[in-house]
N, C-alpha and C. Protein backbone atom coordinates (compact mmCIF):
# COMPACT_ATOMS: atom_id res chain seq x y z
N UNK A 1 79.57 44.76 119.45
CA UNK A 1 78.28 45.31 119.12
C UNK A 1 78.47 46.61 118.35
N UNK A 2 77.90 46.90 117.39
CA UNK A 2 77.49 48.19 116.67
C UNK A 2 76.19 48.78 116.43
N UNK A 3 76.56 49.88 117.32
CA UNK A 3 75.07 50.99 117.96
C UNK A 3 74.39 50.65 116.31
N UNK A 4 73.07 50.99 116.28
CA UNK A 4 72.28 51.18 115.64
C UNK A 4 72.32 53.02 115.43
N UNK A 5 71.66 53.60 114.54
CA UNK A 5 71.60 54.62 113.85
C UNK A 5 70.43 55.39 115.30
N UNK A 6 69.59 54.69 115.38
CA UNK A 6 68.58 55.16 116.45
C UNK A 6 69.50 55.55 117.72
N UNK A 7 70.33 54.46 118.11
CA UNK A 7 71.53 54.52 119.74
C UNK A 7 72.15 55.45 119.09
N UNK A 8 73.12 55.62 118.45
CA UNK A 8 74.26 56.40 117.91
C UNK A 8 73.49 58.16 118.29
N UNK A 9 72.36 58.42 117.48
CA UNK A 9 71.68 59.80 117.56
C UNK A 9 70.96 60.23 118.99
N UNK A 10 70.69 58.82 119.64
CA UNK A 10 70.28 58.92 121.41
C UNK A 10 71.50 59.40 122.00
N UNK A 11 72.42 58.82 121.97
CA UNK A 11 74.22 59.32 122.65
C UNK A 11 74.74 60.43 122.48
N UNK A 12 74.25 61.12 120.79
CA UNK A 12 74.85 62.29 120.44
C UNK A 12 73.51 63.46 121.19
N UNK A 13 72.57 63.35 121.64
CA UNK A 13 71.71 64.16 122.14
C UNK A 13 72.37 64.20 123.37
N UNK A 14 72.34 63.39 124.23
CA UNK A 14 73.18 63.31 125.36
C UNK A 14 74.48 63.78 125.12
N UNK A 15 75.26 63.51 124.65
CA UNK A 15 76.64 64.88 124.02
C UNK A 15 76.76 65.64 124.30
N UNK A 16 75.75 66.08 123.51
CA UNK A 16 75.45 67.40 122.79
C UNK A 16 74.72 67.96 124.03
N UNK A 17 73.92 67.97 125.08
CA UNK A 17 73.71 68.53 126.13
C UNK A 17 74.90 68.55 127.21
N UNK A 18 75.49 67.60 127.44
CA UNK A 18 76.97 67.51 128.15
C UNK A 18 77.72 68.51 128.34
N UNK A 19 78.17 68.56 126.59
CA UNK A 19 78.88 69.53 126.36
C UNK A 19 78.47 71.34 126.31
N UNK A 20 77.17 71.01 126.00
CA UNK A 20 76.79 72.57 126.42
C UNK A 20 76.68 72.78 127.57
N UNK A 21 76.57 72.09 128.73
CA UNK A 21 76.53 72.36 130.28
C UNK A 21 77.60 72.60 130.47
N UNK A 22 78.85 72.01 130.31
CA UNK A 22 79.85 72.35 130.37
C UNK A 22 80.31 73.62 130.42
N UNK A 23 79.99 74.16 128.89
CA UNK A 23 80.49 75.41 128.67
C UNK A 23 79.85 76.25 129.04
N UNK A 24 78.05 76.24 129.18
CA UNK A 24 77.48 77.20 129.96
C UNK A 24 77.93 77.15 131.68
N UNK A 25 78.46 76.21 132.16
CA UNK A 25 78.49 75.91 133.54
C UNK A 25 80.17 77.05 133.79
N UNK A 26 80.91 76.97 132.88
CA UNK A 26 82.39 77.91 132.72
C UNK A 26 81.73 79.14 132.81
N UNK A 27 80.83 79.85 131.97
CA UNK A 27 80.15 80.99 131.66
C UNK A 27 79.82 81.52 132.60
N UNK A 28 78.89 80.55 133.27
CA UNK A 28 78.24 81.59 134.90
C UNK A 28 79.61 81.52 135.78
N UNK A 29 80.69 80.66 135.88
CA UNK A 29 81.78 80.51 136.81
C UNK A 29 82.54 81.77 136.26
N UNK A 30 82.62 81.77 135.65
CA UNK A 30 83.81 83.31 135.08
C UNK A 30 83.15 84.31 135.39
N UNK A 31 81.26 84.61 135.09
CA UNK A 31 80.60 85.45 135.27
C UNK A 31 79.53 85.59 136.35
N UNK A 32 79.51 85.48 137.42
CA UNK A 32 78.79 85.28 138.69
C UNK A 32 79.55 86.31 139.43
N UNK A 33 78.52 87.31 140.13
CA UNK A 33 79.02 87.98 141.29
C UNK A 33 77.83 88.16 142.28
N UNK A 34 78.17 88.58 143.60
CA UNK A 34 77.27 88.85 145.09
C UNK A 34 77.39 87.89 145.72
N UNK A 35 76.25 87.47 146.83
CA UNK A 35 76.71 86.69 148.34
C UNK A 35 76.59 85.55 147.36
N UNK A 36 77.57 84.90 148.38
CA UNK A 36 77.78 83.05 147.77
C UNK A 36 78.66 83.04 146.79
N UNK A 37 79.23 84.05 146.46
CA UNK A 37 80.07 83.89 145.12
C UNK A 37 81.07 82.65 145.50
N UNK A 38 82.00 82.38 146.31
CA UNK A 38 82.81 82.04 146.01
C UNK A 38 82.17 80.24 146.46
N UNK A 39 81.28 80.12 147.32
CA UNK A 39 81.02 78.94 147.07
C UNK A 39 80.05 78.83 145.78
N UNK A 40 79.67 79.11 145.14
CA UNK A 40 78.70 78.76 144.02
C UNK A 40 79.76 78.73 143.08
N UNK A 41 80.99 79.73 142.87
CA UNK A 41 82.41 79.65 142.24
C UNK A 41 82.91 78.23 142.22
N UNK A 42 82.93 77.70 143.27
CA UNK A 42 83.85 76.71 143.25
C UNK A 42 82.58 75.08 142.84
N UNK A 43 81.64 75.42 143.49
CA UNK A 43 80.45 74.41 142.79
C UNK A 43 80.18 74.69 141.31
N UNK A 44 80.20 75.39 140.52
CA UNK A 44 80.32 75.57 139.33
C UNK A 44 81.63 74.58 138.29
N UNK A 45 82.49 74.95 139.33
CA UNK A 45 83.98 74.35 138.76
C UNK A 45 83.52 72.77 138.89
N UNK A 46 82.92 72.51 139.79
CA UNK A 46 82.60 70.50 140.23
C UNK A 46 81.69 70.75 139.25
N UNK A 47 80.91 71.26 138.97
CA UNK A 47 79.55 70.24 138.03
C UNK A 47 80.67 70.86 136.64
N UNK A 48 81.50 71.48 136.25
CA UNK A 48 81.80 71.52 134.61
C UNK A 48 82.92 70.48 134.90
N UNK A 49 83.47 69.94 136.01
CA UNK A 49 84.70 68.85 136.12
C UNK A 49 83.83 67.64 135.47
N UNK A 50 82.41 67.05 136.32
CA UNK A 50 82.05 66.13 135.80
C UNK A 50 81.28 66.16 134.66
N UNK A 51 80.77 67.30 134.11
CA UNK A 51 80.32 67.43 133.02
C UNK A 51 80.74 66.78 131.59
N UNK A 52 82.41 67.47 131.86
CA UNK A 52 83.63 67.45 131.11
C UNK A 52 84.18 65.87 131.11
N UNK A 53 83.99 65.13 132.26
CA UNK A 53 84.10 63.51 132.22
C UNK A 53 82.73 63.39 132.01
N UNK A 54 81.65 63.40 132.09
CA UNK A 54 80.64 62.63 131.59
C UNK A 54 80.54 62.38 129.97
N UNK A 55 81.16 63.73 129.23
CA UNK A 55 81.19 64.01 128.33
C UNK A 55 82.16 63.10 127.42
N UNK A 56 83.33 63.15 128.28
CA UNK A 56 84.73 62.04 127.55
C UNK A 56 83.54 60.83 127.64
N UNK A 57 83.16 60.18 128.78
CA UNK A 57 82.56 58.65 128.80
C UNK A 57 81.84 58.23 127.66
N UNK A 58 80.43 59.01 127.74
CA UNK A 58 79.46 59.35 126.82
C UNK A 58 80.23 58.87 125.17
N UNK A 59 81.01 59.85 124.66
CA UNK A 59 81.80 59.95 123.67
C UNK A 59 82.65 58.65 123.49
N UNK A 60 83.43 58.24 124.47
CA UNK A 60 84.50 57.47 124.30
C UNK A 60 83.17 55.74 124.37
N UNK A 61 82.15 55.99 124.61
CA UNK A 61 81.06 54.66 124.63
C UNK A 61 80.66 54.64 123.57
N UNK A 62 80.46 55.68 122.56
CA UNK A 62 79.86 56.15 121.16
C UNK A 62 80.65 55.03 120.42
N UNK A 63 82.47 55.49 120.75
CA UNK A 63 83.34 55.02 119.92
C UNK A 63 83.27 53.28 119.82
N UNK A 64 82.86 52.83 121.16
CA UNK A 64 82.98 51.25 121.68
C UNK A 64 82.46 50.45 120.66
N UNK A 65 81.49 51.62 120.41
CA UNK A 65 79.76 50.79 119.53
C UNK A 65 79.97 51.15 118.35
N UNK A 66 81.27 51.31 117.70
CA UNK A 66 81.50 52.16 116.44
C UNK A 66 80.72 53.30 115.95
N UNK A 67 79.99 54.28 117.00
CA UNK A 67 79.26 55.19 116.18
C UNK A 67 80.09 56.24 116.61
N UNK A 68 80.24 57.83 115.76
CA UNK A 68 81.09 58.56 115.66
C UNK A 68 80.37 59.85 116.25
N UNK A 69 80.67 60.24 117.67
CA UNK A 69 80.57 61.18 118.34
C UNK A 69 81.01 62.56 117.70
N UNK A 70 80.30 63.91 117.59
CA UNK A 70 80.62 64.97 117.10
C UNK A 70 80.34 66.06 118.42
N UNK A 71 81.45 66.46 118.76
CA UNK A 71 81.30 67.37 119.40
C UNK A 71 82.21 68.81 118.92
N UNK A 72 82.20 69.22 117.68
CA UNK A 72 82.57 70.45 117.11
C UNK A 72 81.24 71.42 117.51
N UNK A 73 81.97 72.53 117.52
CA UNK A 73 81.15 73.86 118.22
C UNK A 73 79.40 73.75 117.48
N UNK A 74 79.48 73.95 116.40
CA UNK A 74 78.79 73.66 115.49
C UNK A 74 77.55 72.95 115.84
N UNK A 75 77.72 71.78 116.27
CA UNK A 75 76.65 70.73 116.33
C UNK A 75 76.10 71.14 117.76
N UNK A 76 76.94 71.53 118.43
CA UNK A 76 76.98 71.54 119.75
C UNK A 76 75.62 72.78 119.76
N UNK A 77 76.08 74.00 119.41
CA UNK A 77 75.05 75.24 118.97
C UNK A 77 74.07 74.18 118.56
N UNK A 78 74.03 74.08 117.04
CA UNK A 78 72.61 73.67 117.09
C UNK A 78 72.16 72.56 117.60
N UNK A 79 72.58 71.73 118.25
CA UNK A 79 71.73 70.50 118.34
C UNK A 79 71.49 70.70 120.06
N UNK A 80 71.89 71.80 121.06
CA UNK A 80 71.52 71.31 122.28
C UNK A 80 70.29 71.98 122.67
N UNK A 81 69.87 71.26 123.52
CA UNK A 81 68.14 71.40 124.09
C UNK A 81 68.14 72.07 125.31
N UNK A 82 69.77 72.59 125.71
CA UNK A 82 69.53 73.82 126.83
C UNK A 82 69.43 75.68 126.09
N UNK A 83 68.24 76.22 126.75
CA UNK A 83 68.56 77.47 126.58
C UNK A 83 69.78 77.88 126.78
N UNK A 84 69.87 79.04 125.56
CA UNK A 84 71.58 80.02 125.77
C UNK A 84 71.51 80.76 127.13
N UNK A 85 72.76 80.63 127.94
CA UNK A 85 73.07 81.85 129.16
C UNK A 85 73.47 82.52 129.24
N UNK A 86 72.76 83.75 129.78
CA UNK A 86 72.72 85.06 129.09
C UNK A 86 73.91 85.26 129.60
N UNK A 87 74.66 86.63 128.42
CA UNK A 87 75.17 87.00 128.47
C UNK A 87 75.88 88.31 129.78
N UNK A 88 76.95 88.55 129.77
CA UNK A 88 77.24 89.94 130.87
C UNK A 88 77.39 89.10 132.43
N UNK A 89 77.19 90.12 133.76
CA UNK A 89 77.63 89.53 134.94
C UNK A 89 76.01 88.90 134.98
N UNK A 90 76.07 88.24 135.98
CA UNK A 90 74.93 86.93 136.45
C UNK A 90 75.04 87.17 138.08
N UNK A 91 73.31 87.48 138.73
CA UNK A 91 73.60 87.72 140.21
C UNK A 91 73.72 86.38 140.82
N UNK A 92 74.41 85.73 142.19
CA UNK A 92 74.74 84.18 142.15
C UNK A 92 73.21 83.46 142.66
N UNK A 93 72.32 84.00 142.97
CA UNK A 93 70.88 83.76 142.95
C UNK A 93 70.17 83.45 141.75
N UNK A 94 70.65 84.18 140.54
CA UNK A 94 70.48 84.27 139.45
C UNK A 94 70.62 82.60 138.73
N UNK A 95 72.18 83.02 139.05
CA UNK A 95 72.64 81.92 138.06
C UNK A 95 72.58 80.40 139.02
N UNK A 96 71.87 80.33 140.31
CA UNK A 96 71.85 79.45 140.74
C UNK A 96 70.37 78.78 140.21
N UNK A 97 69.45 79.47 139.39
CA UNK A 97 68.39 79.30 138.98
C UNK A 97 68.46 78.61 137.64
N UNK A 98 69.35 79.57 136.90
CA UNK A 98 69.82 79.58 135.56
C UNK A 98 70.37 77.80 135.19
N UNK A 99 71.16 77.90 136.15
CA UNK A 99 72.04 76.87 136.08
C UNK A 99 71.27 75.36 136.50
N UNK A 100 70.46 74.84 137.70
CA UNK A 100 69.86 74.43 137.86
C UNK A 100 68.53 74.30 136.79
N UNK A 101 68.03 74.68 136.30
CA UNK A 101 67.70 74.75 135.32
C UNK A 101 68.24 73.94 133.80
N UNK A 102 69.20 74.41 134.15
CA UNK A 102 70.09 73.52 132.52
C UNK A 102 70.49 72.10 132.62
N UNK A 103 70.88 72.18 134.45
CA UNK A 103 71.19 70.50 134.60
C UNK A 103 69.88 69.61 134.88
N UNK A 104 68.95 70.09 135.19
CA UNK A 104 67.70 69.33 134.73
C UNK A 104 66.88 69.45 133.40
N UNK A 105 67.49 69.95 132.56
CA UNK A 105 67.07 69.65 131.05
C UNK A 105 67.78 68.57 130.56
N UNK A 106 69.55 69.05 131.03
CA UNK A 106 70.22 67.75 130.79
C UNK A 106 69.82 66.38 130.84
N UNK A 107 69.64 66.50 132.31
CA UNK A 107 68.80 65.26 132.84
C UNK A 107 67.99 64.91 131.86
N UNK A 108 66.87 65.42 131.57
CA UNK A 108 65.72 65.37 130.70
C UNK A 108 65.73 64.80 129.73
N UNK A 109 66.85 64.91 128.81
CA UNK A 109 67.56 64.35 127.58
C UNK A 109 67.70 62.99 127.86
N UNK A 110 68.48 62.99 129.17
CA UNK A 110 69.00 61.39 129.35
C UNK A 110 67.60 60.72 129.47
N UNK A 111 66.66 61.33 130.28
CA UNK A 111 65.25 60.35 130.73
C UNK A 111 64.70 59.92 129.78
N UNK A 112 65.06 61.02 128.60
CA UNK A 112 63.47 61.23 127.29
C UNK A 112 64.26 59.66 126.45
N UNK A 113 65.59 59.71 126.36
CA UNK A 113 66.20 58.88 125.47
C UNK A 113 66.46 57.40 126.17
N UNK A 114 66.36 57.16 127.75
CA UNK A 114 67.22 55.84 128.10
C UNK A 114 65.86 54.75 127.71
N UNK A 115 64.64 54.53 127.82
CA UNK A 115 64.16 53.56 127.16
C UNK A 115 64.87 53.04 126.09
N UNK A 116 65.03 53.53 124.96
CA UNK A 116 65.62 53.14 123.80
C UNK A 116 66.78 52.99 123.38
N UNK A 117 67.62 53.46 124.80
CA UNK A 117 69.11 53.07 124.52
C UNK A 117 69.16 51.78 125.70
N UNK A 118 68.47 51.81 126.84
CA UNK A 118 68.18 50.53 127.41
C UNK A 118 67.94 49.57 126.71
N UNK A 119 66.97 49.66 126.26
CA UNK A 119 66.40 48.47 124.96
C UNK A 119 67.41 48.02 124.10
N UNK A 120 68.63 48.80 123.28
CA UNK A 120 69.58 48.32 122.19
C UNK A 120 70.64 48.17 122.89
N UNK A 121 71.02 48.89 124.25
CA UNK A 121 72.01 48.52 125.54
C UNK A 121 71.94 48.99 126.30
N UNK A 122 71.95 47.81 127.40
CA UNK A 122 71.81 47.86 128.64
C UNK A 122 73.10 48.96 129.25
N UNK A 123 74.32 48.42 128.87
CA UNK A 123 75.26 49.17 129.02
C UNK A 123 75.66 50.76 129.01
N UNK A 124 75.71 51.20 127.96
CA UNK A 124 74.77 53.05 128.02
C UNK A 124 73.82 52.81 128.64
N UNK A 125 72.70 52.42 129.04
CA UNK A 125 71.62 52.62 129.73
C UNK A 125 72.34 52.84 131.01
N UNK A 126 73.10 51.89 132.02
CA UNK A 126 73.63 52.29 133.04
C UNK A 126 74.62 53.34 133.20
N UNK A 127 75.09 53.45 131.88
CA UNK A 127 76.33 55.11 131.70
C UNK A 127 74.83 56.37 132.02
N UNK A 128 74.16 56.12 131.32
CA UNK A 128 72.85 57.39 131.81
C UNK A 128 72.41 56.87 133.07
N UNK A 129 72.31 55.99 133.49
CA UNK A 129 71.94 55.99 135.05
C UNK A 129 73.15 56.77 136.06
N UNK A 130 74.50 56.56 135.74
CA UNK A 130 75.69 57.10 136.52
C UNK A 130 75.33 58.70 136.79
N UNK A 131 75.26 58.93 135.53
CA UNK A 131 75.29 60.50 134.80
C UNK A 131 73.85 61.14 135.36
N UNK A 132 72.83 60.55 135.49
CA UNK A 132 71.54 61.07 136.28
C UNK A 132 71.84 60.80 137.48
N UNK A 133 72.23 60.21 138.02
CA UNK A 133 72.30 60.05 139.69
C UNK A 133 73.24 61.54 140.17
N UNK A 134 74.53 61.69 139.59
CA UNK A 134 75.37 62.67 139.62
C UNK A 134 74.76 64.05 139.61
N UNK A 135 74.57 63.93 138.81
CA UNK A 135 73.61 65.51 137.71
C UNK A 135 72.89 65.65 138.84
N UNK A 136 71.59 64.74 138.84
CA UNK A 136 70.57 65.53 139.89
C UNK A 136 71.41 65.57 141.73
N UNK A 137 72.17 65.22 141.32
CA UNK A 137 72.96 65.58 143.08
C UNK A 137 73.82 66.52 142.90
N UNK A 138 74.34 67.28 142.53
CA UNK A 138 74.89 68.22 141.86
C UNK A 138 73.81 69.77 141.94
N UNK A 139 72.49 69.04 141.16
CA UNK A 139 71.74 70.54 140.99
C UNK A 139 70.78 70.62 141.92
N UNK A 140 71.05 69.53 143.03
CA UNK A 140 70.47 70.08 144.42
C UNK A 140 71.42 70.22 145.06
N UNK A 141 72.26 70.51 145.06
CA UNK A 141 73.56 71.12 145.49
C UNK A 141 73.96 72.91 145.43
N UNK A 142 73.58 72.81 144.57
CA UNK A 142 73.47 74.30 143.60
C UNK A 142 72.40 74.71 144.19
N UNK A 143 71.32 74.17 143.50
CA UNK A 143 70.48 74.60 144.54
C UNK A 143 69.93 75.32 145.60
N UNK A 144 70.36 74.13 146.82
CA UNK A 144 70.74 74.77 147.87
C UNK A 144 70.94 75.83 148.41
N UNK A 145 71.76 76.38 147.51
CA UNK A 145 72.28 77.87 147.65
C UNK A 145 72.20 78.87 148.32
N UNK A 146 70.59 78.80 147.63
CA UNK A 146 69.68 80.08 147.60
C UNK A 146 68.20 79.42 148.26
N UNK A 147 68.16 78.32 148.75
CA UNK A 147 66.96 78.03 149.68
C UNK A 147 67.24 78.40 151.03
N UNK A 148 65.83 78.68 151.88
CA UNK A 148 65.88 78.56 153.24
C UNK A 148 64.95 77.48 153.68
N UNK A 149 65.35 77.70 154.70
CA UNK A 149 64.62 76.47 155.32
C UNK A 149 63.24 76.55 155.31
N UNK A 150 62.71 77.49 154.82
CA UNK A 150 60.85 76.96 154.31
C UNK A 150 60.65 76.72 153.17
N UNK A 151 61.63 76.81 152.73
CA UNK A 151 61.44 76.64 151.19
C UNK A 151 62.15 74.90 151.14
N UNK A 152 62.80 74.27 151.71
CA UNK A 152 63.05 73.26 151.74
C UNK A 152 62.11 71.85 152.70
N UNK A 153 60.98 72.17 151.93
CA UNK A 153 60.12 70.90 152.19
C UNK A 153 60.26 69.85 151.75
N UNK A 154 60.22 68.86 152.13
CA UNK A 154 60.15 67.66 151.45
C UNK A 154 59.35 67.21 151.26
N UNK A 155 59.08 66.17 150.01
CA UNK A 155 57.56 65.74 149.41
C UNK A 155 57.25 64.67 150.63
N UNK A 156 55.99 64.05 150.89
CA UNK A 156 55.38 62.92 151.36
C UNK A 156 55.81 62.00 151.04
N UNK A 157 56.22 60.99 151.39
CA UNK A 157 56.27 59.42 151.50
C UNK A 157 55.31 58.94 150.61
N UNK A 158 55.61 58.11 149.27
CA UNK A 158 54.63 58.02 148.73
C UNK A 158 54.27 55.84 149.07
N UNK A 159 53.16 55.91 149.06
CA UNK A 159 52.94 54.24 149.71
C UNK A 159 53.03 53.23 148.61
């Protein structure tokens, strides 16, 4: 099979957010300080591990379908749909916001695009199902962090 021009530019959006989580996810890990540091330290390091493989998959599925994955700095800057993270130290409350935040935009990308990569393949369609199941378990993970227990309600049972 060979992606269509429509799949090929759905995959590289997804990329292209990947890879900026990635590197924003290094950013707050190098730059994070106060309580929780060292566990939010080391949860930082897990979501840029799978980031960094979601990213090879993603890419190396591009290649399957003959369409040509770009992940030079370049594209990466302009084409991703997460806000930049700010610069300097980050309080770990902070960046547990920050960050959470970026992996549900990620997400967002994958949701806004899997109709239409479902539709031309099923196959990426289930690579974005892997990659959303992960992601959003991950950034309630993070999360976590910085909730207490009233702040952790759970929604209703819906019928």
């Amino acid at each position: 099979m060979k992606a269509s021009q429509t799949l090929a530019t759905n995959l590289q959006m997804v990329l292209t957010d990947l890879i900026e989580l990635q590197l924003q996810g290094k950013q707050a890990h190098w730059n994070i300080v106060g309580q929780n540091f060292r566990d939010l330290h080391l949860q930082l390091d897990e979501l840029v591990a799978a980031t960094r493989a979601f990213a090879d998959e993603t890419a190396e599925r591009m290649r399957a379908l003959h369409a040509l994955p770009d992940g030079r700095s370049a594209t990466i800057a302009g084409g991703t749909r997460l806000e930049a993270f700010p610069e300097g130290l980050t309080a770990t409350k902070d960046a547990v916001k920050l960050i959470t935040a970026r992996v549900e935009r990620a997400v967002k990308t994958m949701r806004d695009v899997h109709d239409q990569v479902d539709e031309e393949d099923p196959t990426s369609a289930d690579l974005l199902h892997a990659i959303i199941s992960r992601l959003e378990q991950l950034a309630w993970m993070i999360n976590a962090e910085t909730m207490t227990a009233g702040t952790a309600v759970s929604e209703p049972a819906q019928d």
